[in-house]
C-alpha atoms as a PDB file:
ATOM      1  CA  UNK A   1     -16.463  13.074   1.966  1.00  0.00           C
ATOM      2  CA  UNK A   2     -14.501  11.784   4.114  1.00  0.00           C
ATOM      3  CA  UNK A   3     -11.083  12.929   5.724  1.00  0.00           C
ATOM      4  CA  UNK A   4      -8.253  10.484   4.296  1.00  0.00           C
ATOM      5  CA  UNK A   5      -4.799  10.335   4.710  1.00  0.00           C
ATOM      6  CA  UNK A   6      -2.156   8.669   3.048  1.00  0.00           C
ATOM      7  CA  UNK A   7       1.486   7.830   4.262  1.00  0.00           C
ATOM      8  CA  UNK A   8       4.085   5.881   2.820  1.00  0.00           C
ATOM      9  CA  UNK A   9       5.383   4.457   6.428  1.00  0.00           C
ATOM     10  CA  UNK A  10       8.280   2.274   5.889  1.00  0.00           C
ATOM     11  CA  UNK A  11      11.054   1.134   3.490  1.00  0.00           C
ATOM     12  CA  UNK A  12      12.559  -1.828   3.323  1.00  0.00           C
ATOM     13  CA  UNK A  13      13.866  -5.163   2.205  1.00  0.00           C
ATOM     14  CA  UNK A  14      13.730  -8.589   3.394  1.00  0.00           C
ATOM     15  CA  UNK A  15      15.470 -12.083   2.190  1.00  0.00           C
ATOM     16  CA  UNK A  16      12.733 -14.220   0.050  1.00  0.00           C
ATOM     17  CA  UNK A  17      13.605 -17.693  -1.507  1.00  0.00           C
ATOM     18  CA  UNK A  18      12.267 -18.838  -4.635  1.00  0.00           C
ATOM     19  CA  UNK A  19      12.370 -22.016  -7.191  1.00  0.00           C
ATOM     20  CA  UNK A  20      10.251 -25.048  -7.006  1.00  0.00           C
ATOM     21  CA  UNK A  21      12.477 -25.997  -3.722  1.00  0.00           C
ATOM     22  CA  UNK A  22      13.266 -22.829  -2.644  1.00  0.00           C
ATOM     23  CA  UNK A  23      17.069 -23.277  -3.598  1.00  0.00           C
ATOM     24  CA  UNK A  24      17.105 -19.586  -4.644  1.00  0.00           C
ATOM     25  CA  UNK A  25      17.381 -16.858  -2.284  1.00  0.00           C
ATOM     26  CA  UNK A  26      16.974 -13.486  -3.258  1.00  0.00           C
ATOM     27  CA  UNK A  27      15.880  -9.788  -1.516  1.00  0.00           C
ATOM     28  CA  UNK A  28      12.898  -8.353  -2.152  1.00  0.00           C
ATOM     29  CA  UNK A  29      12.067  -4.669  -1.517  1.00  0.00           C
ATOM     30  CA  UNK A  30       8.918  -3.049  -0.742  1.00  0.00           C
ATOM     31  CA  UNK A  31       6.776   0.251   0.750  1.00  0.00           C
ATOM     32  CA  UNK A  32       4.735  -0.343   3.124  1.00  0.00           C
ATOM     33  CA  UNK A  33       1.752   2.327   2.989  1.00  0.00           C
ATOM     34  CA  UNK A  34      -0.880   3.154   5.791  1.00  0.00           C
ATOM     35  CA  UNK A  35      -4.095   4.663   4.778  1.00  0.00           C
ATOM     36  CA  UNK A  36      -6.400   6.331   7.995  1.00  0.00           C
ATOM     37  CA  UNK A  37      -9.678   7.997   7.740  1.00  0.00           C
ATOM     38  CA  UNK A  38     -12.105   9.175  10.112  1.00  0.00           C
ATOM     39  CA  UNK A  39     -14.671   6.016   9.914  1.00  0.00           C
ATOM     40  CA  UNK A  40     -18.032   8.191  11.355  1.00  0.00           C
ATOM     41  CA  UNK A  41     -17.542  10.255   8.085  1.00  0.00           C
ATOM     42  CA  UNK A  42     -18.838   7.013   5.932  1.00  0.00           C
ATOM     43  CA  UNK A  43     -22.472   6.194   5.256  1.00  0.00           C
ATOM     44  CA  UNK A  44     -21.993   3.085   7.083  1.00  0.00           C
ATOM     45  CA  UNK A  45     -19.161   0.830   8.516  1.00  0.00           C
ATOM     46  CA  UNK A  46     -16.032  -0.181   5.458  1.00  0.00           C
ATOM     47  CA  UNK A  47     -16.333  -3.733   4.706  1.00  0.00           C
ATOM     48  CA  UNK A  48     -13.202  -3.171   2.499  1.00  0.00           C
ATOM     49  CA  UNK A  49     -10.753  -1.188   0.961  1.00  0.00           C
ATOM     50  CA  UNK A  50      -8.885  -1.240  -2.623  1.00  0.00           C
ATOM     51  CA  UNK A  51      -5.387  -0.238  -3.985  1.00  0.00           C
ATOM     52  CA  UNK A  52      -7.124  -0.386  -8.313  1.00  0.00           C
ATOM     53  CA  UNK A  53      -4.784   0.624 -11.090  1.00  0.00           C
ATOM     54  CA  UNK A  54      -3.235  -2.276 -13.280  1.00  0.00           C
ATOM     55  CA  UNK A  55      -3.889  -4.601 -10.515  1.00  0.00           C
ATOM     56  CA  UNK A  56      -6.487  -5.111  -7.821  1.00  0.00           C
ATOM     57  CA  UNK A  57      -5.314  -4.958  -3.749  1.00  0.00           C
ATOM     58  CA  UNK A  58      -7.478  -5.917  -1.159  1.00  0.00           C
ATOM     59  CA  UNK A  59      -7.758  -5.599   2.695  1.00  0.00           C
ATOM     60  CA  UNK A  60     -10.852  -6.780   4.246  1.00  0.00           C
ATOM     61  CA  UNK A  61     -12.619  -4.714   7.390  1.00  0.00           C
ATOM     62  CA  UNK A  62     -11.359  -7.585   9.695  1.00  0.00           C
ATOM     63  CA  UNK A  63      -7.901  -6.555   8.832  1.00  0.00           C
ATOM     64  CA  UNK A  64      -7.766  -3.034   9.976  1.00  0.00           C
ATOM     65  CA  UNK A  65      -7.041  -1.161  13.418  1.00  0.00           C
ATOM     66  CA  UNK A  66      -9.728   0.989  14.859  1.00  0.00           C
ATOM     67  CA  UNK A  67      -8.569   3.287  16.938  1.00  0.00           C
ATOM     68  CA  UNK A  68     -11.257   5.970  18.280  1.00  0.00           C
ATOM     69  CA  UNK A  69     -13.189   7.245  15.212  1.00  0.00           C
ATOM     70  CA  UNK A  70      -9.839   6.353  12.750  1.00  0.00           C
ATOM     71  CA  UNK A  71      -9.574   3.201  11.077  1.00  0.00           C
ATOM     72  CA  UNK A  72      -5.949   2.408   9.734  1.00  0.00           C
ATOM     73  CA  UNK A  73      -5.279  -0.067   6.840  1.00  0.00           C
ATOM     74  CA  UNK A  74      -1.857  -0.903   5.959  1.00  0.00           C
ATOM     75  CA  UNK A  75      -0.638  -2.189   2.298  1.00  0.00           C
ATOM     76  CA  UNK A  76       2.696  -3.246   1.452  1.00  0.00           C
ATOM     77  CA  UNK A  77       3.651  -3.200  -2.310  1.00  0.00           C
ATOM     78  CA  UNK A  78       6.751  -4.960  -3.657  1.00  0.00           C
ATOM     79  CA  UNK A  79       8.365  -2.968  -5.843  1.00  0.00           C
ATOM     80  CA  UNK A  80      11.701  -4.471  -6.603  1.00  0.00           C
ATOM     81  CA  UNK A  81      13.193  -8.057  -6.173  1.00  0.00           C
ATOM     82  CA  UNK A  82      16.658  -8.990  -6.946  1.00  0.00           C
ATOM     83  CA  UNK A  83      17.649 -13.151  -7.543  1.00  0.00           C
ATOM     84  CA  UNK A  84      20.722 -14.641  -8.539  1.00  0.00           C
ATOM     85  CA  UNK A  85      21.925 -11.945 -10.199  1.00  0.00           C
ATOM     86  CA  UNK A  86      18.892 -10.900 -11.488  1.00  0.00           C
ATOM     87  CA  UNK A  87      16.574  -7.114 -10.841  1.00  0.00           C
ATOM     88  CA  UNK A  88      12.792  -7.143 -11.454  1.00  0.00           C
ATOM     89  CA  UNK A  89      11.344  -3.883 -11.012  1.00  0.00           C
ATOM     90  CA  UNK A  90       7.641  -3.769 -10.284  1.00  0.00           C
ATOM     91  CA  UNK A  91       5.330  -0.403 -10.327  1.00  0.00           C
ATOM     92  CA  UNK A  92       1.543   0.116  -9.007  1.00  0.00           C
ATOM     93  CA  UNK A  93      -0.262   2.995 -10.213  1.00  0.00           C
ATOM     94  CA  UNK A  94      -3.550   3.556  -9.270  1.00  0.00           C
ATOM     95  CA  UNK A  95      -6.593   5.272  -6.415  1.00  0.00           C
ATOM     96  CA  UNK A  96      -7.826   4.383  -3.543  1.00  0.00           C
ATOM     97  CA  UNK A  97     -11.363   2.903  -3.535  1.00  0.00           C
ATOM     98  CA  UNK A  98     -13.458   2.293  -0.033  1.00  0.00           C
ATOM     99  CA  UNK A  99     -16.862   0.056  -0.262  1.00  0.00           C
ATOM    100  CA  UNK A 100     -18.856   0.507   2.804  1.00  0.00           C
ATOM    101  CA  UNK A 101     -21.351  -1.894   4.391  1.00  0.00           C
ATOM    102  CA  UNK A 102     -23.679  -0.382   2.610  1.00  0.00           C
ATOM    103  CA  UNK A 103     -22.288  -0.768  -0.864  1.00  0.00           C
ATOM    104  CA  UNK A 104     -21.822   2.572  -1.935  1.00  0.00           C
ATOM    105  CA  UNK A 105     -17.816   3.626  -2.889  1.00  0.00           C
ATOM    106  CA  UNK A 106     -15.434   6.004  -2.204  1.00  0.00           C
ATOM    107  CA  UNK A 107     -12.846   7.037  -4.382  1.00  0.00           C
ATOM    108  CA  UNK A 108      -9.661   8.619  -3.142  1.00  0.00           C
ATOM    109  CA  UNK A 109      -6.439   9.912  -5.341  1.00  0.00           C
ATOM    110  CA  UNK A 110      -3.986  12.589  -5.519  1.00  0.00           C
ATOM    111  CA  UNK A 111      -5.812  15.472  -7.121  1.00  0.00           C
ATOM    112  CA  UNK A 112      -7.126  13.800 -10.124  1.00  0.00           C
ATOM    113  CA  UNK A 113      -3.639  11.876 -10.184  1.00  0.00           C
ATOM    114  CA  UNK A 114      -3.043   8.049  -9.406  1.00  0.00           C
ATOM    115  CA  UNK A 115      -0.323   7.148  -7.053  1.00  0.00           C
ATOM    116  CA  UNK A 116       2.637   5.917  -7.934  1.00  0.00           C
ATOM    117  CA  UNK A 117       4.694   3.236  -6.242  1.00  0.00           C
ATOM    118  CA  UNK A 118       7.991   2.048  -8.053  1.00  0.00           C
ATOM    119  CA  UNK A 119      11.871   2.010  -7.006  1.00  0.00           C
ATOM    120  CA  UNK A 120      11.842   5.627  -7.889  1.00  0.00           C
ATOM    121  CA  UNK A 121       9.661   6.404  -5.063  1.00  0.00           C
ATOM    122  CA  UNK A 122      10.966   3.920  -3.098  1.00  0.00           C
ATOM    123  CA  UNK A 123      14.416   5.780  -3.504  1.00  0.00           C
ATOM    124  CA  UNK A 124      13.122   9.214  -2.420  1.00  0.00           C
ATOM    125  CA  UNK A 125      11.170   8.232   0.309  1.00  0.00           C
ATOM    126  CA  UNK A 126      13.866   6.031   1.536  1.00  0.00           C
ATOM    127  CA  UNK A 127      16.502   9.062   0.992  1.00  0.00           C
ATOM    128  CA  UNK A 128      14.157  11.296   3.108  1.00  0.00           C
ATOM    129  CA  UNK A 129      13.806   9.505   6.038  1.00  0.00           C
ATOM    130  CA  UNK A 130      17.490   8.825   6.104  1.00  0.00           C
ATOM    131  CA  UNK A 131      17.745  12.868   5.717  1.00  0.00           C
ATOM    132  CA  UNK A 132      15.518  12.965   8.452  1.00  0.00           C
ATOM    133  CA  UNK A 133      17.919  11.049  11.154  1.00  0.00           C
END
């Protein structure tokens, strides 16, 4: 199998504007997460990579860096927005699954476990790189 690795890389929040005009302005918050693994290790080139749990995330092959023998795919999950008043909290749970050119899949998780990504771990991972400046 192949060596993966798995970083949550930044935290953040940006201003977003919603309704049918976009009279509504609101923040939304998200984690931006960068997956790397050493590319000769597949049977083949990755034609694409999954984030599967209760939903389904995408990012093509043409969508990745390749640096070297690494490739590096970045996702960015919203996990909170906030509107006129108003907090909706999203949360992704799920594994990582890579489909190579050809076709067979890799799976990759934390141990058995699914990972997590909610305002909870946005708050810890946002408190320890704030402990780390």
């Amino acid at each position: 199998m192949s060596q993966i690795v798995i970083w949550e890389s930044s935290y953040g929040s940006e201003t977003y504007r919603d309704g049918s005009y976009g009279q509504f302005s609101g923040n939304l918050y998200s984690i931006k997460i960068v997956v790397a693994a050493l590319v000769d290790d597949f049977d083949s080139e990755i034609k694409e990579i999954y984030f599967k749990g209760d939903g389904e995330y995408k990012v093509q092959a043409d969508q990745f860096e390749k640096k070297v023998a690494t490739g590096y795919w970045t996702f960015k999950f919203r996990i909170a927005r906030r509107i006129m008043g108003q907090k909706i909290d999203e949360e992704f749970k799920g594994k990582y699954y890579f489909v190579t050119e050809k076709g067979t899949m890799y799976t990759f998780d934390q141990e058995g476990q699914e990972f997590i990504y909610n305002v909870q771990t946005f708050l810890e991972g946002f408190d320890k790189m704030k402990n780390e400046l």
